[in-house]
N, C-alpha and C. Protein backbone atom coordinates (compact mmCIF):
# COMPACT_ATOMS: atom_id res chain seq x y z
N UNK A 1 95.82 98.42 93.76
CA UNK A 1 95.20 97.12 93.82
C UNK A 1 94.91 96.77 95.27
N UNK A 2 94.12 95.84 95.25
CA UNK A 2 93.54 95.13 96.57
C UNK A 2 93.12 93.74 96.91
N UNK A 3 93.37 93.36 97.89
CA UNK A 3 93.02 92.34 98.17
C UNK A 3 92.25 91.70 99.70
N UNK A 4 91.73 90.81 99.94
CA UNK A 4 90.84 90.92 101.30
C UNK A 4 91.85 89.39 102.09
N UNK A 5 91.34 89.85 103.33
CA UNK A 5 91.33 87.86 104.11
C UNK A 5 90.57 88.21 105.08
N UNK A 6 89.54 87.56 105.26
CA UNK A 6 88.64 87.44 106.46
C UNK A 6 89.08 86.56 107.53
N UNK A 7 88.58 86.96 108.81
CA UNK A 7 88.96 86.53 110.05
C UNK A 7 88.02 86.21 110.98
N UNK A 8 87.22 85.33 111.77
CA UNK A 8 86.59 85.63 112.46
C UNK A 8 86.82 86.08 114.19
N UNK A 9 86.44 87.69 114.23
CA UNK A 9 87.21 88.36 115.57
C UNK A 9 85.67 87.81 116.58
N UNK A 10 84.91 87.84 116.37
CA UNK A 10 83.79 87.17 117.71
C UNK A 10 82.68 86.56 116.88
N UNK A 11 81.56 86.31 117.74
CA UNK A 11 80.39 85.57 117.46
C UNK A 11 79.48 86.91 116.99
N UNK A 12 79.87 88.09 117.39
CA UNK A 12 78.68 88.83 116.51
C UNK A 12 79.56 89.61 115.21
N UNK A 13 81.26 90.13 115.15
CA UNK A 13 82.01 90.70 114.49
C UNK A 13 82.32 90.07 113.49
N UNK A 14 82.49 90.29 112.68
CA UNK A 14 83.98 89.76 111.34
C UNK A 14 84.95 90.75 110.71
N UNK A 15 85.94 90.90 110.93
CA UNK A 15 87.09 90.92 110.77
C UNK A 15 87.78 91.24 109.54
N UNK A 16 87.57 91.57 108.04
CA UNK A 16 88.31 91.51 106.99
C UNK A 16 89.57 92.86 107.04
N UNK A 17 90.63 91.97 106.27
CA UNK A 17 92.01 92.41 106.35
C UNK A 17 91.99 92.90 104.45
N UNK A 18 92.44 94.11 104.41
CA UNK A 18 92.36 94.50 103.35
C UNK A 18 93.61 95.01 102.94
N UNK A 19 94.82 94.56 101.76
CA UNK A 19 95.95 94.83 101.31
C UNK A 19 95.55 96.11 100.15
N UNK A 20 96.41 97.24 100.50
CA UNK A 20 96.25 98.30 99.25
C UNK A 20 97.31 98.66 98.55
N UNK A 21 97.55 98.89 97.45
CA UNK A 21 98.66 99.67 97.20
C UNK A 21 98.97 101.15 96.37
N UNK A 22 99.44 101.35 96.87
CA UNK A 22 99.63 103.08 96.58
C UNK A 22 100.60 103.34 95.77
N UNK A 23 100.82 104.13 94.70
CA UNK A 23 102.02 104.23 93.72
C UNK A 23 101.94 106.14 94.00
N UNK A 24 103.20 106.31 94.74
CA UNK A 24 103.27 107.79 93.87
C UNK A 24 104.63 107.88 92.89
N UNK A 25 104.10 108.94 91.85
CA UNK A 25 105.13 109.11 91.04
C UNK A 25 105.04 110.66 90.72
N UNK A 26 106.68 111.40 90.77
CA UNK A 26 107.01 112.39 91.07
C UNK A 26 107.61 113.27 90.04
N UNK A 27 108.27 113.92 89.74
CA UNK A 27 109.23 114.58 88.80
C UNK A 27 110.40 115.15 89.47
N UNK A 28 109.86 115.60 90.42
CA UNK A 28 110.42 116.37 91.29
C UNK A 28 111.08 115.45 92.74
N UNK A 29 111.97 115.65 93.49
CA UNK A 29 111.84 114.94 95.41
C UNK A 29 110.42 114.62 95.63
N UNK A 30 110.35 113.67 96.01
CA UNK A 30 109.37 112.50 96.34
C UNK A 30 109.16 112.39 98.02
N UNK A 31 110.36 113.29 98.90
CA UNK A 31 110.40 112.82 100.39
C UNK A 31 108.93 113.24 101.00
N UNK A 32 108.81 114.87 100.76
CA UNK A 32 107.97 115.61 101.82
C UNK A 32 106.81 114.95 101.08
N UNK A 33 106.47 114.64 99.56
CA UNK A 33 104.76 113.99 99.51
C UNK A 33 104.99 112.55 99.95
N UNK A 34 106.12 111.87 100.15
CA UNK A 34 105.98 110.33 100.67
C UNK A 34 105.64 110.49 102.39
N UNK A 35 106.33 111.77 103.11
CA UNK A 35 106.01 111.72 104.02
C UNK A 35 104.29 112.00 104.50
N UNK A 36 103.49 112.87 103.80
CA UNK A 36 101.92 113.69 103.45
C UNK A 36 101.58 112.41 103.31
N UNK A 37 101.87 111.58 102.57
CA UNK A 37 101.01 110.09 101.83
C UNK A 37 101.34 109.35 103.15
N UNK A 38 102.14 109.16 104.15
CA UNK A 38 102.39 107.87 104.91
C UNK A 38 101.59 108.49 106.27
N UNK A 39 101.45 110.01 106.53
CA UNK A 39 100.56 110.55 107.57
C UNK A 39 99.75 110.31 107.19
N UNK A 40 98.94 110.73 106.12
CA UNK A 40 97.30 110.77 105.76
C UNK A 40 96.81 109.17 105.59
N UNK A 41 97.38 108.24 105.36
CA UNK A 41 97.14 106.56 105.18
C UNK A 41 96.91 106.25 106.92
N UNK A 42 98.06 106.57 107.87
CA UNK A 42 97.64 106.48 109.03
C UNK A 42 97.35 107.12 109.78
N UNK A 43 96.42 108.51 109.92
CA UNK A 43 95.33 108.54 110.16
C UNK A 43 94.01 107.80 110.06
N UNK A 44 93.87 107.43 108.20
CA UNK A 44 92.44 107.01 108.12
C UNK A 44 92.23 105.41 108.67
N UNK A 45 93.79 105.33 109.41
CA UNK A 45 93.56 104.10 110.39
C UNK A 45 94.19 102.87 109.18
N UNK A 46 95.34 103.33 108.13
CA UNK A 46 95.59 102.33 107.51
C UNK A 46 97.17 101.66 108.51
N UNK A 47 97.52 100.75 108.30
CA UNK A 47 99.00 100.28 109.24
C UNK A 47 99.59 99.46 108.13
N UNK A 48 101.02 98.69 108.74
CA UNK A 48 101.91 97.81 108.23
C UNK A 48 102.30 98.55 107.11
N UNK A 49 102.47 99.68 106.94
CA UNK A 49 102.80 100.12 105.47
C UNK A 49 104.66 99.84 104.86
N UNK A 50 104.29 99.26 104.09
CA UNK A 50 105.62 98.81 103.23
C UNK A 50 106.15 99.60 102.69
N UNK A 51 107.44 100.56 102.13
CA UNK A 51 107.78 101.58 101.12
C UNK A 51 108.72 100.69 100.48
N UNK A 52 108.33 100.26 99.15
CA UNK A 52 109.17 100.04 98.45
C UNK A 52 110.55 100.68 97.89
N UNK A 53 111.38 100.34 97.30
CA UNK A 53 112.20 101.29 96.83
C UNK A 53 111.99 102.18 95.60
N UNK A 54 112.46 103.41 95.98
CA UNK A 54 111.66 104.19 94.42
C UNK A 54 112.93 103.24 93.19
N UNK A 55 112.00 103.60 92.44
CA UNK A 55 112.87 103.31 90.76
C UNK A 55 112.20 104.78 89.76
N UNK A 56 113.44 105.11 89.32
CA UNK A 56 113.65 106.40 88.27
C UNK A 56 113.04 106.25 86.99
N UNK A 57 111.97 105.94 86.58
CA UNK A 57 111.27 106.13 84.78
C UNK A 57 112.14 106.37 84.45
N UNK A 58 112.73 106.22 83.46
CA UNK A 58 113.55 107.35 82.46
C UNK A 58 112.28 107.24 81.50
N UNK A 59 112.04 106.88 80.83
CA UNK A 59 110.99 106.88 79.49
C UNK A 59 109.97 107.98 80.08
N UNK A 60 109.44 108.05 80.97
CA UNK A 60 108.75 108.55 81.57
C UNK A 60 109.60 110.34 82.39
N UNK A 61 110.44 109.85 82.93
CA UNK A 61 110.90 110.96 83.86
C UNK A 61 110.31 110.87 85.08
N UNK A 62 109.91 109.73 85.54
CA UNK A 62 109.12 110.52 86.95
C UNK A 62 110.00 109.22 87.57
N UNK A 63 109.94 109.66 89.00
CA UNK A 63 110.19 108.80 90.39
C UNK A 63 108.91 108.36 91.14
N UNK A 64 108.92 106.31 90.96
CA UNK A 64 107.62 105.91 91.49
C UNK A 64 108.50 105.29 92.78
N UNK A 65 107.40 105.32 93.42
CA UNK A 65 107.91 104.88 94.89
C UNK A 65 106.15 104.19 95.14
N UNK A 66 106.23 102.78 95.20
CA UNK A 66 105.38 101.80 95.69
C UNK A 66 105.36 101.88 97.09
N UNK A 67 104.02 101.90 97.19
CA UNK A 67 103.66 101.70 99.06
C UNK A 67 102.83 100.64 99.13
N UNK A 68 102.58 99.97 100.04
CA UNK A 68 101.18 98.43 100.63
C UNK A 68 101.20 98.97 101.86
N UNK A 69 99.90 99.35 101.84
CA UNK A 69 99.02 99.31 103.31
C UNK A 69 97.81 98.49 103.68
N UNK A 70 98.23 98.22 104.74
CA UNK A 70 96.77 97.32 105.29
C UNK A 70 95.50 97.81 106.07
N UNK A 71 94.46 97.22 105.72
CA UNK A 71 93.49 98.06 106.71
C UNK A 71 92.47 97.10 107.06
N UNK A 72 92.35 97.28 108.29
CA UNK A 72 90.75 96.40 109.12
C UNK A 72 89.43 96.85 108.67
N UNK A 73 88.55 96.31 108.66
CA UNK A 73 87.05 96.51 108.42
C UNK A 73 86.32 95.60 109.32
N UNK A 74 85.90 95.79 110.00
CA UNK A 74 85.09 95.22 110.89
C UNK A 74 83.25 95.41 110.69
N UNK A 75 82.88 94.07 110.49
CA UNK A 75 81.36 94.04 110.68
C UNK A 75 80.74 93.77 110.81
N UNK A 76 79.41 93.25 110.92
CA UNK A 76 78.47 92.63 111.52
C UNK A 76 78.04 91.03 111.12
N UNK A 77 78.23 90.20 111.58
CA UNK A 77 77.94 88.74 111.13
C UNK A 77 76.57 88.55 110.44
């Protein structure tokens, strides 16, 4: 899911702040792809990332571990 808040950064820029969230869910250890998922988010320039705490499916079997990342978009007025 997502969500926006706009900002105004100058007289020609604008600014929108964009909330994401990321669910992985695993079967298996969750560390080395939580670590792959929290490099590759900041690279593409995402920040503030939150890691929730995983919780265990049982009905399911898998391990979800919630992430929120934020990201800038900057553009033209």
């Amino acid at each position: 899911s997502t969500h926006c808040i706009s900002s105004a950064a100058s007289d020609v820029y604008k600014r929108q702040e964009y909330t994401y969230r990321v669910d992985i869910y695993s079967k298996r250890d969750y560390i080395a792809l939580l670590r792959r998922v929290k490099q590759a988010l900041k690279a593409a320039g995402f920040y503030g990332l939150v890691i929730d705490p995983e919780v265990y499916e049982q009905d399911m079997g898998f391990y979800h571990v919630p992430i929120e990342a934020k990201y800038y978009e900057q553009t033209e007025v």
